[in-house]
C-alpha atoms as a PDB file:
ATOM      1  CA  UNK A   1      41.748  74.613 140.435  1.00  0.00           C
ATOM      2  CA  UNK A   2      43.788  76.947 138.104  1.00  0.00           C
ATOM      3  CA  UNK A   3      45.748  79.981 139.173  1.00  0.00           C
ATOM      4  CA  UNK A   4      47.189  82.249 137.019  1.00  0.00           C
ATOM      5  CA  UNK A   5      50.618  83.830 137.882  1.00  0.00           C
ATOM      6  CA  UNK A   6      52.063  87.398 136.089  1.00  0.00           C
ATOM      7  CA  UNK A   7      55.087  88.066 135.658  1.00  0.00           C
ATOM      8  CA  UNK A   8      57.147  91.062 134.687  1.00  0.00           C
ATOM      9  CA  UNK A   9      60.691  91.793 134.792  1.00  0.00           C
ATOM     10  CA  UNK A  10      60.761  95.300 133.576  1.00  0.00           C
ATOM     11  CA  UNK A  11      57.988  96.066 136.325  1.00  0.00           C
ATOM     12  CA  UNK A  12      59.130  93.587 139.173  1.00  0.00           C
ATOM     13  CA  UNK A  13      56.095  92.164 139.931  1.00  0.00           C
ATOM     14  CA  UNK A  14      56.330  89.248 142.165  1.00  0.00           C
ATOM     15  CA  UNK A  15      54.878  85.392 141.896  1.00  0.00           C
ATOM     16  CA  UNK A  16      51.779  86.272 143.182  1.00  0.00           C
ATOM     17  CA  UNK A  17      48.803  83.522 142.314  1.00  0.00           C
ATOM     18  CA  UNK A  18      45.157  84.802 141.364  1.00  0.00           C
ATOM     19  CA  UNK A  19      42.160  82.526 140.921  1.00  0.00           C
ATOM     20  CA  UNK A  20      41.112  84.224 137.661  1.00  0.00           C
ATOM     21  CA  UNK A  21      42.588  85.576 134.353  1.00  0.00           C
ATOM     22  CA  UNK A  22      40.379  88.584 134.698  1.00  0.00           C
ATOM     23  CA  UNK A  23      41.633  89.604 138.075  1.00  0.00           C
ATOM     24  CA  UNK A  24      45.421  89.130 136.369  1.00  0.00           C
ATOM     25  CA  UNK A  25      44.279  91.386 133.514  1.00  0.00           C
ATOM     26  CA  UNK A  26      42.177  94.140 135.668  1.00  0.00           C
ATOM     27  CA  UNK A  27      45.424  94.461 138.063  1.00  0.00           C
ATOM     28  CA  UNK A  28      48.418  93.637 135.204  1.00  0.00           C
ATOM     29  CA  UNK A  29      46.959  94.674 132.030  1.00  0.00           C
ATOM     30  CA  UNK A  30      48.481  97.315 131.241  1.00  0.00           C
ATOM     31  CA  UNK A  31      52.479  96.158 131.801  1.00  0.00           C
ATOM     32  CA  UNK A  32      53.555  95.925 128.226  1.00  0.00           C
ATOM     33  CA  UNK A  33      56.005  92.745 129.017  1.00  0.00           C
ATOM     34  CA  UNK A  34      53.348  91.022 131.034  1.00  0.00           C
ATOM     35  CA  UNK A  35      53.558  87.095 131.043  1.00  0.00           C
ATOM     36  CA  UNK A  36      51.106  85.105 132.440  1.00  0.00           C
ATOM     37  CA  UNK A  37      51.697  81.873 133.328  1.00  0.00           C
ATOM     38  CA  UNK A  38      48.748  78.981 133.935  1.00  0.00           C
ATOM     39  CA  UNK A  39      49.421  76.322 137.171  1.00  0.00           C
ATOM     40  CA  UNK A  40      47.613  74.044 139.222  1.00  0.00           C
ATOM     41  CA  UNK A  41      47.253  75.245 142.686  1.00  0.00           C
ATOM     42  CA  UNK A  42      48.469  72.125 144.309  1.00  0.00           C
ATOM     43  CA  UNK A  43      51.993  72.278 141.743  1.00  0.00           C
ATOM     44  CA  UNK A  44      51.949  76.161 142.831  1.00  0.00           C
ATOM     45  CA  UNK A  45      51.733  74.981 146.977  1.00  0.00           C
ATOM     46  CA  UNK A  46      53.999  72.251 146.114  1.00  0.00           C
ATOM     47  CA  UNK A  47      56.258  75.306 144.571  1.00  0.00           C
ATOM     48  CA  UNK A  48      56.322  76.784 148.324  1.00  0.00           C
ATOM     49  CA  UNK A  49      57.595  73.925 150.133  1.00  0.00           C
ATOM     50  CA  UNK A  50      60.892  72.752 150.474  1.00  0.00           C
ATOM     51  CA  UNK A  51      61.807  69.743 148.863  1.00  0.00           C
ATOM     52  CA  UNK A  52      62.150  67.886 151.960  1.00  0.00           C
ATOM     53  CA  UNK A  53      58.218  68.336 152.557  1.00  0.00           C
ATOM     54  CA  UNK A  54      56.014  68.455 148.983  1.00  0.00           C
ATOM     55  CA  UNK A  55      56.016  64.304 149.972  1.00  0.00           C
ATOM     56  CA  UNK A  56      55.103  63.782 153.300  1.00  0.00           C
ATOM     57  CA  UNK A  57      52.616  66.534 153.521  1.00  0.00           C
ATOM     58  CA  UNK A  58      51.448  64.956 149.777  1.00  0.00           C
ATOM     59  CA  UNK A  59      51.858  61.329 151.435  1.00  0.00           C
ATOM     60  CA  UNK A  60      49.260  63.133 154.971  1.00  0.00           C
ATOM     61  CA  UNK A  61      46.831  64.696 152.118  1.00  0.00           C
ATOM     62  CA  UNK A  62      45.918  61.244 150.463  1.00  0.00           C
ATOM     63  CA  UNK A  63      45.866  59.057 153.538  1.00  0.00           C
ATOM     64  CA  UNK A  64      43.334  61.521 154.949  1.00  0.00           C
ATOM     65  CA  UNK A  65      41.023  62.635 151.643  1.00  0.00           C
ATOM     66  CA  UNK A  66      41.493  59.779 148.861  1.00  0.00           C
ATOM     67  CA  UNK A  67      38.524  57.679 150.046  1.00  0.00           C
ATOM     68  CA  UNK A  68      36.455  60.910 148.891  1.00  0.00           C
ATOM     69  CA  UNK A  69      38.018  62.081 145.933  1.00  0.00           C
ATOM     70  CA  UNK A  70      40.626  64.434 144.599  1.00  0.00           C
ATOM     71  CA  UNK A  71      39.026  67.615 145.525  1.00  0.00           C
ATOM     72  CA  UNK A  72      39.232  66.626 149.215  1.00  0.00           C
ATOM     73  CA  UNK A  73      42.830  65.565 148.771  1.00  0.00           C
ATOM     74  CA  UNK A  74      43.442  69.154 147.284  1.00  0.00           C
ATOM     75  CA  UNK A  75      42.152  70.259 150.047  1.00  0.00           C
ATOM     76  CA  UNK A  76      43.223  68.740 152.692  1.00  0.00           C
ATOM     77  CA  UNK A  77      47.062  69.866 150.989  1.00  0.00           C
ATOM     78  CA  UNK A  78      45.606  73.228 150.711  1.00  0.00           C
ATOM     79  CA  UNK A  79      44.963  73.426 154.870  1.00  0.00           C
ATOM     80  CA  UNK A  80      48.287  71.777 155.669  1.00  0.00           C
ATOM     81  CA  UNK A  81      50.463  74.062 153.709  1.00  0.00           C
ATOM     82  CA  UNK A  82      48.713  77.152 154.807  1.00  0.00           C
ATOM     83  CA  UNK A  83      48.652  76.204 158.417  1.00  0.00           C
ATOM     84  CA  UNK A  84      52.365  74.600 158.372  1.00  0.00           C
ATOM     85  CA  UNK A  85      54.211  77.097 155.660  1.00  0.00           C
ATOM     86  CA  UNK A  86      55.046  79.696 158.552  1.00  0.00           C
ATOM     87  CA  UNK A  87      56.938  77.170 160.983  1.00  0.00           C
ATOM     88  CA  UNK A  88      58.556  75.584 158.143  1.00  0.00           C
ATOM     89  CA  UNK A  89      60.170  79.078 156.885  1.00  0.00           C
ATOM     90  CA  UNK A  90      60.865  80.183 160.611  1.00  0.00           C
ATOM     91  CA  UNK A  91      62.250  77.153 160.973  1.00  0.00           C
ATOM     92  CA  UNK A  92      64.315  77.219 157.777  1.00  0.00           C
ATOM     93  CA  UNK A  93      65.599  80.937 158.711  1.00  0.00           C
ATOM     94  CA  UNK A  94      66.269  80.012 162.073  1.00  0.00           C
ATOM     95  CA  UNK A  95      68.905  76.746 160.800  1.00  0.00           C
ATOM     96  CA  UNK A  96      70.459  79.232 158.034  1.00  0.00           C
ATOM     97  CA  UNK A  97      70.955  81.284 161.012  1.00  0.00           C
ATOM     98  CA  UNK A  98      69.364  84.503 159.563  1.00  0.00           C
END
């Protein structure tokens, strides 16, 4: 699946995904420096995680959803980096010591 990011500098807006280019443009439209930029949701997940963890949890997603295609591999990554993004950045503040 596509998402579709906006960006503005002048305006601030932040990395924020949206499943459609219509949403982006009903929301965003009218910020004159807009830019919109086109990813795969699994590179935008993969975007969220740190480096250490875009393989295993890429590794976990195809052992458990190849036999029945790449949609259930996408989605299988999908669950664990929703369910497994908040320890890994409470974990990462807590080692920076923030």
């Amino acid at each position: 699946m596509k998402l579709y990011i906006p960006t503005s500098k002048k305006y601030q807006i932040k990395r924020e995904a949206y499943e459609s280019l219509d949403i982006v443009k009903n929301y965003h439209g009218w910020i004159d420096d807009l830019v919109i930029e086109e990813i795969e949701e699994r590179d935008w997940l993969s975007e969220q995680l740190p480096p250490e963890f875009r393989g295993p949890l890429s590794y976990m997603a195809w052992e458990h959803g190849h036999s029945a295609g790449e949609e259930e591999v996408n989605s299988i990554f999908r669950n664990l980096v929703t369910d497994l993004l908040p320890a890994i950045q409470a974990f990462e503040k807590r080692i920076k010591g923030n």
